[in-house]
C-alpha atoms as a PDB file:
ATOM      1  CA  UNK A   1      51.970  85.240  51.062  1.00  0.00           C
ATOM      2  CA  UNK A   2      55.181  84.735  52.951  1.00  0.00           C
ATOM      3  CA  UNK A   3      57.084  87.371  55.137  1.00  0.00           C
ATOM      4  CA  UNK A   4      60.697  87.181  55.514  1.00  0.00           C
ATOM      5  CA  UNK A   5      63.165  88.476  57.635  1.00  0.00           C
ATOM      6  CA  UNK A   6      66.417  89.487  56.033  1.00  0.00           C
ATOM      7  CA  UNK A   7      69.973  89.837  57.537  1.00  0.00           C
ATOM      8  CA  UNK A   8      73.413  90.274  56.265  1.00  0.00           C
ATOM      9  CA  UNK A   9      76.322  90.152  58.659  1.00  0.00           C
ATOM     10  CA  UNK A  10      79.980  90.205  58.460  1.00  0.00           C
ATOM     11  CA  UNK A  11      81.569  86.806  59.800  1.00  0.00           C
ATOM     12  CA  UNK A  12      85.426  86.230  60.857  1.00  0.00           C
ATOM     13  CA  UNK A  13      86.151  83.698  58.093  1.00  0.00           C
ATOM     14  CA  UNK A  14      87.511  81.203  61.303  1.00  0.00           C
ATOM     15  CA  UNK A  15      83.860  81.384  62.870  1.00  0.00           C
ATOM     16  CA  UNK A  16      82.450  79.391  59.814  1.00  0.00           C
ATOM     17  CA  UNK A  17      81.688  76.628  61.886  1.00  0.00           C
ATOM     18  CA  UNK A  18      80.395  78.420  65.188  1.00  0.00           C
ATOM     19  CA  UNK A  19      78.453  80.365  62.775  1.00  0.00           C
ATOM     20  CA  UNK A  20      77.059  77.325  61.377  1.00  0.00           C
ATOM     21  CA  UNK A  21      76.240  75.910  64.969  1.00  0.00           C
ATOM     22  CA  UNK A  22      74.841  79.244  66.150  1.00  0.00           C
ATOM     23  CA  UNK A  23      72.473  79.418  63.155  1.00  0.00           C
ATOM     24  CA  UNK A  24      71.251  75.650  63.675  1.00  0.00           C
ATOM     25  CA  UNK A  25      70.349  76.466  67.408  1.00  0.00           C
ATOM     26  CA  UNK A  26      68.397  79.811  65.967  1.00  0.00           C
ATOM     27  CA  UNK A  27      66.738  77.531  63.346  1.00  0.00           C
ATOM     28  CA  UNK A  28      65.267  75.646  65.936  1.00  0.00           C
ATOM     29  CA  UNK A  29      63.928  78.937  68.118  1.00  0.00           C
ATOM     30  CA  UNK A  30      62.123  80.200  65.436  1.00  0.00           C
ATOM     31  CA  UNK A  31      61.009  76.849  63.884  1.00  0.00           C
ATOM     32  CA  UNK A  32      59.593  76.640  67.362  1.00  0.00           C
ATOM     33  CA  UNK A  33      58.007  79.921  67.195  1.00  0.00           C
ATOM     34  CA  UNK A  34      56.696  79.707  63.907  1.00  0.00           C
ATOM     35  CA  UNK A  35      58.849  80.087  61.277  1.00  0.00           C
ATOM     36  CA  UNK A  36      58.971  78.093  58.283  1.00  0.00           C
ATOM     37  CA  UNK A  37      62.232  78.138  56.610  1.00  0.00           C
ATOM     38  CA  UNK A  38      65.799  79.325  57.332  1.00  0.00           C
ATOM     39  CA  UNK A  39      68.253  80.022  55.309  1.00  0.00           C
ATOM     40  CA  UNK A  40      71.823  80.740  55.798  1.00  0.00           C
ATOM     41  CA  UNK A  41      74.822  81.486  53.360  1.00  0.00           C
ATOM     42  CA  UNK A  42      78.185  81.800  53.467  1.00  0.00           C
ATOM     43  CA  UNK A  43      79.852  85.012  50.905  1.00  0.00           C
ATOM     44  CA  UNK A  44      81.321  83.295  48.271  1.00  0.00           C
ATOM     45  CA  UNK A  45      82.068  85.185  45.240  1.00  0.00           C
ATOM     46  CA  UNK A  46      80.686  89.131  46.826  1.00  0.00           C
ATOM     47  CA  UNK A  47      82.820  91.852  45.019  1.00  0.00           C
ATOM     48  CA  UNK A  48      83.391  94.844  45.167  1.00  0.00           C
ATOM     49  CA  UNK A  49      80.910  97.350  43.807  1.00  0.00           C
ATOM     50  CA  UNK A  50      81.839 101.187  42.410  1.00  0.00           C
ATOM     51  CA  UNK A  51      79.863 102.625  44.636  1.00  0.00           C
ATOM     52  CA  UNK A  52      78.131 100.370  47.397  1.00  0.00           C
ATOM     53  CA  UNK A  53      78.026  96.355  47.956  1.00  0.00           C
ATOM     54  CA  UNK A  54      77.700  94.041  51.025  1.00  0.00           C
ATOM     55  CA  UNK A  55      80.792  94.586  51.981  1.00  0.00           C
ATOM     56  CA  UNK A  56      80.585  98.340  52.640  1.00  0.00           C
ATOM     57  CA  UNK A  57      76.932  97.918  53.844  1.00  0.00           C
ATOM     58  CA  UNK A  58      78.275  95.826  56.800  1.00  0.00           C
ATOM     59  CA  UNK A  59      81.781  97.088  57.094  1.00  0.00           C
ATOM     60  CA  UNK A  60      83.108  93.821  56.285  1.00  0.00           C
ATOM     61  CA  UNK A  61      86.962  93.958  57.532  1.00  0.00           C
ATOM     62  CA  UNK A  62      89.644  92.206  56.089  1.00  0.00           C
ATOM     63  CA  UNK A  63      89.358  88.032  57.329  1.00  0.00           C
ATOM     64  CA  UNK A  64      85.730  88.396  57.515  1.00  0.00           C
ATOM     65  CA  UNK A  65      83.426  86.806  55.549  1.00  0.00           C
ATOM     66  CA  UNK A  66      79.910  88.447  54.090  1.00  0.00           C
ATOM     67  CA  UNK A  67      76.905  86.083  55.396  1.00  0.00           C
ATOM     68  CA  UNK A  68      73.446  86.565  53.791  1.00  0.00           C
ATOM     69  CA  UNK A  69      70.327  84.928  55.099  1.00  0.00           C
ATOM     70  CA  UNK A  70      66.629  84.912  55.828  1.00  0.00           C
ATOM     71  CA  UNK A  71      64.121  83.674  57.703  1.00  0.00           C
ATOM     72  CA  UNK A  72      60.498  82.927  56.204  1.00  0.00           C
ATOM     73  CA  UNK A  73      57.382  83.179  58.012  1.00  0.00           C
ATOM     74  CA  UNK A  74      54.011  82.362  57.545  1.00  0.00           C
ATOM     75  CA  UNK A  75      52.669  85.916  57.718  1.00  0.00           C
ATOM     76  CA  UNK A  76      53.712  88.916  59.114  1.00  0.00           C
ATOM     77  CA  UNK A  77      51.673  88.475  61.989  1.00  0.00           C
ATOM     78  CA  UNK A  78      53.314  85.160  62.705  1.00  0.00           C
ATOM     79  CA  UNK A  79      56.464  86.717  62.424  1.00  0.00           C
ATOM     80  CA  UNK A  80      55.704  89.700  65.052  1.00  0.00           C
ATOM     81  CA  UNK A  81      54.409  87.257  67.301  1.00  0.00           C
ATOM     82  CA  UNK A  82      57.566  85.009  66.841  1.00  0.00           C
ATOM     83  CA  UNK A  83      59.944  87.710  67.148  1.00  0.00           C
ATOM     84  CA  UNK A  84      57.935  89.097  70.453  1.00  0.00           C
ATOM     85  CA  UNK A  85      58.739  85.726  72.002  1.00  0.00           C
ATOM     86  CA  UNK A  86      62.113  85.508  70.790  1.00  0.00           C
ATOM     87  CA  UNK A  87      62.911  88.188  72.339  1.00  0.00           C
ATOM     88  CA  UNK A  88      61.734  86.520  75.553  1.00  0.00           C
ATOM     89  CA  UNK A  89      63.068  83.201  75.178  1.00  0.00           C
ATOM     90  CA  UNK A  90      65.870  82.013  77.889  1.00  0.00           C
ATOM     91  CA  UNK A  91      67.447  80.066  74.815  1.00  0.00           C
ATOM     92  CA  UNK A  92      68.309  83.588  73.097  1.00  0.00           C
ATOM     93  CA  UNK A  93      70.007  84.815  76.358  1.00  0.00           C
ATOM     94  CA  UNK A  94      72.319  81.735  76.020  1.00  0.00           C
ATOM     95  CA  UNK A  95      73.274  82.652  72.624  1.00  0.00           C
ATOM     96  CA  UNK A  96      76.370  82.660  71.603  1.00  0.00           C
ATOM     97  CA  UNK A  97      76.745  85.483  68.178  1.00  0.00           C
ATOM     98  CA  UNK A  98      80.095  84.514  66.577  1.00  0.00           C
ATOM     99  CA  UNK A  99      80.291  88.338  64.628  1.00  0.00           C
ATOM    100  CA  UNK A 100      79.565  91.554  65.460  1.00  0.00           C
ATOM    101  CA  UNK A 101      76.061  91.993  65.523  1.00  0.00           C
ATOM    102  CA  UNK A 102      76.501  96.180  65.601  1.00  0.00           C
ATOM    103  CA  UNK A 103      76.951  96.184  61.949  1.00  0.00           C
ATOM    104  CA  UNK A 104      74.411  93.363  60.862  1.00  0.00           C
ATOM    105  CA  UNK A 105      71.497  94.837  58.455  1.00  0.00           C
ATOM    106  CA  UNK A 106      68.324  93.416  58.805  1.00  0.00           C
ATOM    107  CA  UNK A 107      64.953  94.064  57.736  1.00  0.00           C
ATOM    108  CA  UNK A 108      60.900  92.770  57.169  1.00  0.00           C
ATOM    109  CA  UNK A 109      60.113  92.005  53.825  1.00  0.00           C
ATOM    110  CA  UNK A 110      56.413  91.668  52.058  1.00  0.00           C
ATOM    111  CA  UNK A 111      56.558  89.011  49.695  1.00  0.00           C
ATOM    112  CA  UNK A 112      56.463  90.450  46.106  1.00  0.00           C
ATOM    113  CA  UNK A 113      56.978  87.956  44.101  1.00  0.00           C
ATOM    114  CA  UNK A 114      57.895  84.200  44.738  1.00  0.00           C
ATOM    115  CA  UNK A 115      58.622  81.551  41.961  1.00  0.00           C
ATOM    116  CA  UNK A 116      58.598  78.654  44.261  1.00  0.00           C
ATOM    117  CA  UNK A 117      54.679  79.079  45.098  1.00  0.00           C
END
């Protein structure tokens, strides 16, 4: 089974495209490293929950824009070993983040079920 690697970030809605450009160049690092898929997209109908929602979970200010994506990996181990290196790579240091990575979530994620398989 897969492993993915899940992040939700806040976005100024005027970084769409620098977002965009940003997540190609990190498609290719972990492509490079590994990674099978990547998957980026850009809050389009995200309301407002009674008690929590994206919004709140990333302190989403007003202009910004929720984005939700993932990453999928072969295996976990694929995806330790990938993010090991990533964190080595010169191409990360030259990174440009267009949000503010202090209140992206992310996490690891066993496959549980997958429809596509």
């Amino acid at each position: 089974m897969s492993y993915i690697d899940g992040f939700v970030v806040p976005v100024p809605a005027g970084n769409k495209e620098a977002y965009r450009r940003s997540a190609e160049k990190m498609t290719a690092i972990c492509k490079r490293l590994g990674a099978t898929r990547m998957v980026e997209c850009w809050g389009d109908d995200v309301p407002d929950g009674k008690v929590t929602d994206f919004k709140r979970a990333v302190d989403a200010k007003e202009g910004e824009t929720v984005v939700f994506s993932w990453i999928e990996w072969p295996s976990k181990e694929v995806r330790d070993k990938g993010n090991k290196a990533m964190m080595e790579d010169p191409a990360m240091k030259d990174m440009d983040m267009p949000f503010d990575g202090k209140r992206m979530i992310y996490g690891g994620f066993a496959t549980l079920l997958d429809t596509a398989r």
